[in-house]
N, C-alpha and C. Protein backbone atom coordinates (compact mmCIF):
# COMPACT_ATOMS: atom_id res chain seq x y z
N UNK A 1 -33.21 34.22 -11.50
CA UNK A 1 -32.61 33.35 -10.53
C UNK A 1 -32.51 31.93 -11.09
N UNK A 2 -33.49 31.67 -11.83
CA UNK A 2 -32.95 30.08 -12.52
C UNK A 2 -32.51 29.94 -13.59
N UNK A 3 -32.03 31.27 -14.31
CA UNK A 3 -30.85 30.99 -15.02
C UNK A 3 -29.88 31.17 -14.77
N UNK A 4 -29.73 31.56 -13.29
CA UNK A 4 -27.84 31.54 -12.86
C UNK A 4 -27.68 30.56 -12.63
N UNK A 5 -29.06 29.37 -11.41
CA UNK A 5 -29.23 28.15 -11.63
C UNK A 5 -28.06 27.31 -12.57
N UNK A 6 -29.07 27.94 -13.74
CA UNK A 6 -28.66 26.92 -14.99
C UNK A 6 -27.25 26.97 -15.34
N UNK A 7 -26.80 28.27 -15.81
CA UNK A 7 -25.48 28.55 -15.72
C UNK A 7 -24.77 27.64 -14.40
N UNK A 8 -24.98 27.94 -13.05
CA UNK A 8 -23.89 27.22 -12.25
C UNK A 8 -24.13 25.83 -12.85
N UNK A 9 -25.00 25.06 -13.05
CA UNK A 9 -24.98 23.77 -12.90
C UNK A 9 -24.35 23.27 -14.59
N UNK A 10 -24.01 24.37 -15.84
CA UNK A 10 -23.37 23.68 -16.89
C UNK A 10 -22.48 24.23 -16.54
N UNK A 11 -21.69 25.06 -15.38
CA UNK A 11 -20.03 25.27 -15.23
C UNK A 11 -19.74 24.47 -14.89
N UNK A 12 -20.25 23.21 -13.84
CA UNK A 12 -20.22 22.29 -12.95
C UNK A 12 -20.36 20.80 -13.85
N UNK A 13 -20.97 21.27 -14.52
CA UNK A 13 -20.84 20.32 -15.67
C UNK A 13 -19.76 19.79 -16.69
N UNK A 14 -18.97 21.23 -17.21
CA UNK A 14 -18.29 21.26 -17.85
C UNK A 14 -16.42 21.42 -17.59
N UNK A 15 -16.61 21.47 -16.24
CA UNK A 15 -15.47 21.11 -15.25
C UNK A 15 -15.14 19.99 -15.51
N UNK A 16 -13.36 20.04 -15.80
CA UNK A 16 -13.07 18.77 -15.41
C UNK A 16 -12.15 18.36 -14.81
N UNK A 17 -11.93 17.63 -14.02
CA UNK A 17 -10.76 17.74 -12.81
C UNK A 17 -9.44 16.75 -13.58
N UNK A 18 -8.25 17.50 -13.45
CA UNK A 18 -6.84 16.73 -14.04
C UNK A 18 -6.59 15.99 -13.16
N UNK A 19 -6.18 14.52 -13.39
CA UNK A 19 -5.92 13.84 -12.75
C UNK A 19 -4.13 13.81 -12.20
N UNK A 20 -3.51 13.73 -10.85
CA UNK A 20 -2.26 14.03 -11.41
C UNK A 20 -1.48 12.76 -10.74
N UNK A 21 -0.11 12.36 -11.50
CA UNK A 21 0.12 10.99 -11.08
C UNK A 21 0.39 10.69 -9.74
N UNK A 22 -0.23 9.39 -9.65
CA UNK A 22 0.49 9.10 -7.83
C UNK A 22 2.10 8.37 -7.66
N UNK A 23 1.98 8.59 -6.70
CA UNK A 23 3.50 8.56 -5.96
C UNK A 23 3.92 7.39 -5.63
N UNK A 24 5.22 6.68 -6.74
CA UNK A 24 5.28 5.46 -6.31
C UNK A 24 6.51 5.12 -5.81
N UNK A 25 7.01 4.30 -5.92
CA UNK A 25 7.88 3.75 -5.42
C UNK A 25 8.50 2.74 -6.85
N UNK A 26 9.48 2.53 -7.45
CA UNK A 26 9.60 1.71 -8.31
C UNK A 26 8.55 0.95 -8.79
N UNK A 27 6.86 1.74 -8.71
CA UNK A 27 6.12 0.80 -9.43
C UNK A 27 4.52 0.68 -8.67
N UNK A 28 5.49 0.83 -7.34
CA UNK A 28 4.53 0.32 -6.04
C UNK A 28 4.05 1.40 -5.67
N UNK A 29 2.42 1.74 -5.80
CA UNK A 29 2.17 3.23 -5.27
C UNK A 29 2.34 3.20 -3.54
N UNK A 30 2.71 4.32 -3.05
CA UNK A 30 3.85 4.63 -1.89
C UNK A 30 2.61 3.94 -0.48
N UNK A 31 1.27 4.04 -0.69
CA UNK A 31 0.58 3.89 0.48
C UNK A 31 0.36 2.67 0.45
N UNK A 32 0.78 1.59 -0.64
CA UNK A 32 0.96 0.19 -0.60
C UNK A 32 2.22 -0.02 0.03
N UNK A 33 3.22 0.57 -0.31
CA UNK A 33 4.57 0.34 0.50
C UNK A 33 4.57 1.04 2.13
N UNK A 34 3.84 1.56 2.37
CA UNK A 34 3.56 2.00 3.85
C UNK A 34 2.86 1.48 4.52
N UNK A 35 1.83 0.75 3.86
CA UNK A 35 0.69 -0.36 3.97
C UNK A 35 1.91 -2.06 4.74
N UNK A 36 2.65 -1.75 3.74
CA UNK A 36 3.30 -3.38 3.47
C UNK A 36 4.42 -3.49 4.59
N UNK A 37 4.68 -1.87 5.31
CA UNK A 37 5.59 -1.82 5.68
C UNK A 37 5.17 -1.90 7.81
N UNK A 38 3.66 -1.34 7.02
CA UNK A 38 3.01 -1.46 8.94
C UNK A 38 3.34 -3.04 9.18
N UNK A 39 2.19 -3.93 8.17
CA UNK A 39 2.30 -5.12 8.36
C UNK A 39 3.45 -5.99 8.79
N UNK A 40 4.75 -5.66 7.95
CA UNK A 40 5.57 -6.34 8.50
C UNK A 40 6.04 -5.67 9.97
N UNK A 41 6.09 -4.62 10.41
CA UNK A 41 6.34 -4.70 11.90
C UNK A 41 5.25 -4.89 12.74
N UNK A 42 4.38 -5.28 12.36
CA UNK A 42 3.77 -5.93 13.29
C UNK A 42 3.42 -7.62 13.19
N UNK A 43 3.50 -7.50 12.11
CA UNK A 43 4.26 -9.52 11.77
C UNK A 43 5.42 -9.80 12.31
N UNK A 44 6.07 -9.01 12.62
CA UNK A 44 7.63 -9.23 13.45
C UNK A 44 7.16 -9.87 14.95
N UNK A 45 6.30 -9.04 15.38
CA UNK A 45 5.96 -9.50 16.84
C UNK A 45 5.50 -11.04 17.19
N UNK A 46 4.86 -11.34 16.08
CA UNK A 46 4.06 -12.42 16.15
C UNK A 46 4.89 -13.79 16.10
N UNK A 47 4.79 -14.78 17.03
CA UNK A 47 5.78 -15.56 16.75
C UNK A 47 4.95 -16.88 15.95
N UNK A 48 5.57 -17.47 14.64
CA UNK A 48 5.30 -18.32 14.28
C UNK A 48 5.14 -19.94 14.76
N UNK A 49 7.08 -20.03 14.48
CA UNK A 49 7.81 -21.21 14.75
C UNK A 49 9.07 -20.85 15.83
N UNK A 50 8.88 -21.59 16.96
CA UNK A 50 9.60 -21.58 18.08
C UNK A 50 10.89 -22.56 17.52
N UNK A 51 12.17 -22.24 17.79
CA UNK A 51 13.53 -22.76 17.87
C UNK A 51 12.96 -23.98 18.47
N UNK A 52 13.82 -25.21 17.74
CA UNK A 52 13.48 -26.19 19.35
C UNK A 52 14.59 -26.69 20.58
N UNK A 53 15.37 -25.79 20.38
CA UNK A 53 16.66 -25.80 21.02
C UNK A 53 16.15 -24.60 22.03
N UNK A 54 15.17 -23.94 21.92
CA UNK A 54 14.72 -22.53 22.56
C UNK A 54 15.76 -21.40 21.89
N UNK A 55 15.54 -19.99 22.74
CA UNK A 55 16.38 -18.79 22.36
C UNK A 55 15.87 -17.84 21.59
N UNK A 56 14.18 -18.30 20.60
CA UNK A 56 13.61 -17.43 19.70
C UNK A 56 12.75 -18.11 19.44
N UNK A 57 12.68 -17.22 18.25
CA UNK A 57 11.91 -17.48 17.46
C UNK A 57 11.56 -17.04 15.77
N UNK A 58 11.05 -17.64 14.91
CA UNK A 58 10.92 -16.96 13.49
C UNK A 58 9.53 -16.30 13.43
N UNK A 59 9.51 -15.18 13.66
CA UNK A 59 8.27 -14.24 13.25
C UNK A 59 7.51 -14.96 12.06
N UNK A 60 6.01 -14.24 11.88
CA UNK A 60 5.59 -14.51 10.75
C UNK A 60 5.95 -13.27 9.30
N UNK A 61 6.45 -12.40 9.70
CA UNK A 61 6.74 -11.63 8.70
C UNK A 61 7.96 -12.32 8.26
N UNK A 62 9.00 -12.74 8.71
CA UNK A 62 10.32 -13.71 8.11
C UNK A 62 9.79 -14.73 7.51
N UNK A 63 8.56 -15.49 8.07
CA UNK A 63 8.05 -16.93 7.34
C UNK A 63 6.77 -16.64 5.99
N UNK A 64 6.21 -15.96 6.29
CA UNK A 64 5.37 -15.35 5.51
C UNK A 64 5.30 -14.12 4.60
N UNK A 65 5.10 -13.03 5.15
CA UNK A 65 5.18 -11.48 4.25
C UNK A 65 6.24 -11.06 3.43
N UNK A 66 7.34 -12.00 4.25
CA UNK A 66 8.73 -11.69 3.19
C UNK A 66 8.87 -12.20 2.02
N UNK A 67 8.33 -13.58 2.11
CA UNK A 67 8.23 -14.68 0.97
C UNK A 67 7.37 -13.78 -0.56
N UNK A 68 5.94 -13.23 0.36
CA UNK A 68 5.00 -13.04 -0.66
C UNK A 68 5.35 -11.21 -1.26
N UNK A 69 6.43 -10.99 -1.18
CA UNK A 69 6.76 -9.70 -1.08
C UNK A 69 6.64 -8.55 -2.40
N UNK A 70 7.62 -9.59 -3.21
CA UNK A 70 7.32 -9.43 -4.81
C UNK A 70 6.22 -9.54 -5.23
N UNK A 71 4.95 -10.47 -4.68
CA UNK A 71 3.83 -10.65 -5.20
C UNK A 71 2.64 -9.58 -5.40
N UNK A 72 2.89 -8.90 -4.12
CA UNK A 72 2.07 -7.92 -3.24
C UNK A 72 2.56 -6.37 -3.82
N UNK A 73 4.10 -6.18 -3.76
CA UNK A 73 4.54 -4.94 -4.23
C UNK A 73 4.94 -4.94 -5.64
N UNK A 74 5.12 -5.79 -6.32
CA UNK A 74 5.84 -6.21 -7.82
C UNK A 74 7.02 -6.46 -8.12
N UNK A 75 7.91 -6.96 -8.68
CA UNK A 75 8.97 -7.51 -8.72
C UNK A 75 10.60 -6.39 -8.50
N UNK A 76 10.33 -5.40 -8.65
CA UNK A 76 11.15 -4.20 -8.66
C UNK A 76 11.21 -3.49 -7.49
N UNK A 77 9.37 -3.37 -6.71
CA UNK A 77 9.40 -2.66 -5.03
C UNK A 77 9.61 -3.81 -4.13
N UNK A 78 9.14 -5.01 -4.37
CA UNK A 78 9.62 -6.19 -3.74
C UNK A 78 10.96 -6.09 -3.09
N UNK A 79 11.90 -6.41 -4.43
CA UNK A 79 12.99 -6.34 -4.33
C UNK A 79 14.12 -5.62 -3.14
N UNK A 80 13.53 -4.18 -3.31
CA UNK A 80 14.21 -3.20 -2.54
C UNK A 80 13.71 -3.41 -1.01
């Protein structure tokens, strides 16, 4: 019994798991762009800067998240 032990624990040993590539987006792995993509609708809601004529307003995702867009996703998932 403790050499099947031994045996399981150098199969377990000698396993090695393939890593396989993740899923991107021009660059941007995809759960950063789904990530980036909650944020901005819910930065939409949020109002920054009020018109001063009234009628709206500029969200913070238009004043903010859009700006830093390229920074966050890279210059290529940005973009799109």
């Amino acid at each position: 019994m403790a050499e099947e032990r031994d045996l399981t624990q150098e199969q377990e040993e000698e396993h090695e798991f393939a890593r396989t590539p993740m899923s991107s987006i021009l660059g941007a792995p995809l759960s950063w762009v789904a990530l980036f993509g909650a944020l901005t609708g819910v930065g939409s809601l949020i109002p920054v800067l009020m018109y001063p004529a009234g009628g709206g307003y500029a969200s913070l995702s238009t004043t903010v998240l859009f700006g830093v867009t390229g920074l966050l996703l890279g210059p290529w998932a940005g973009f799109v």
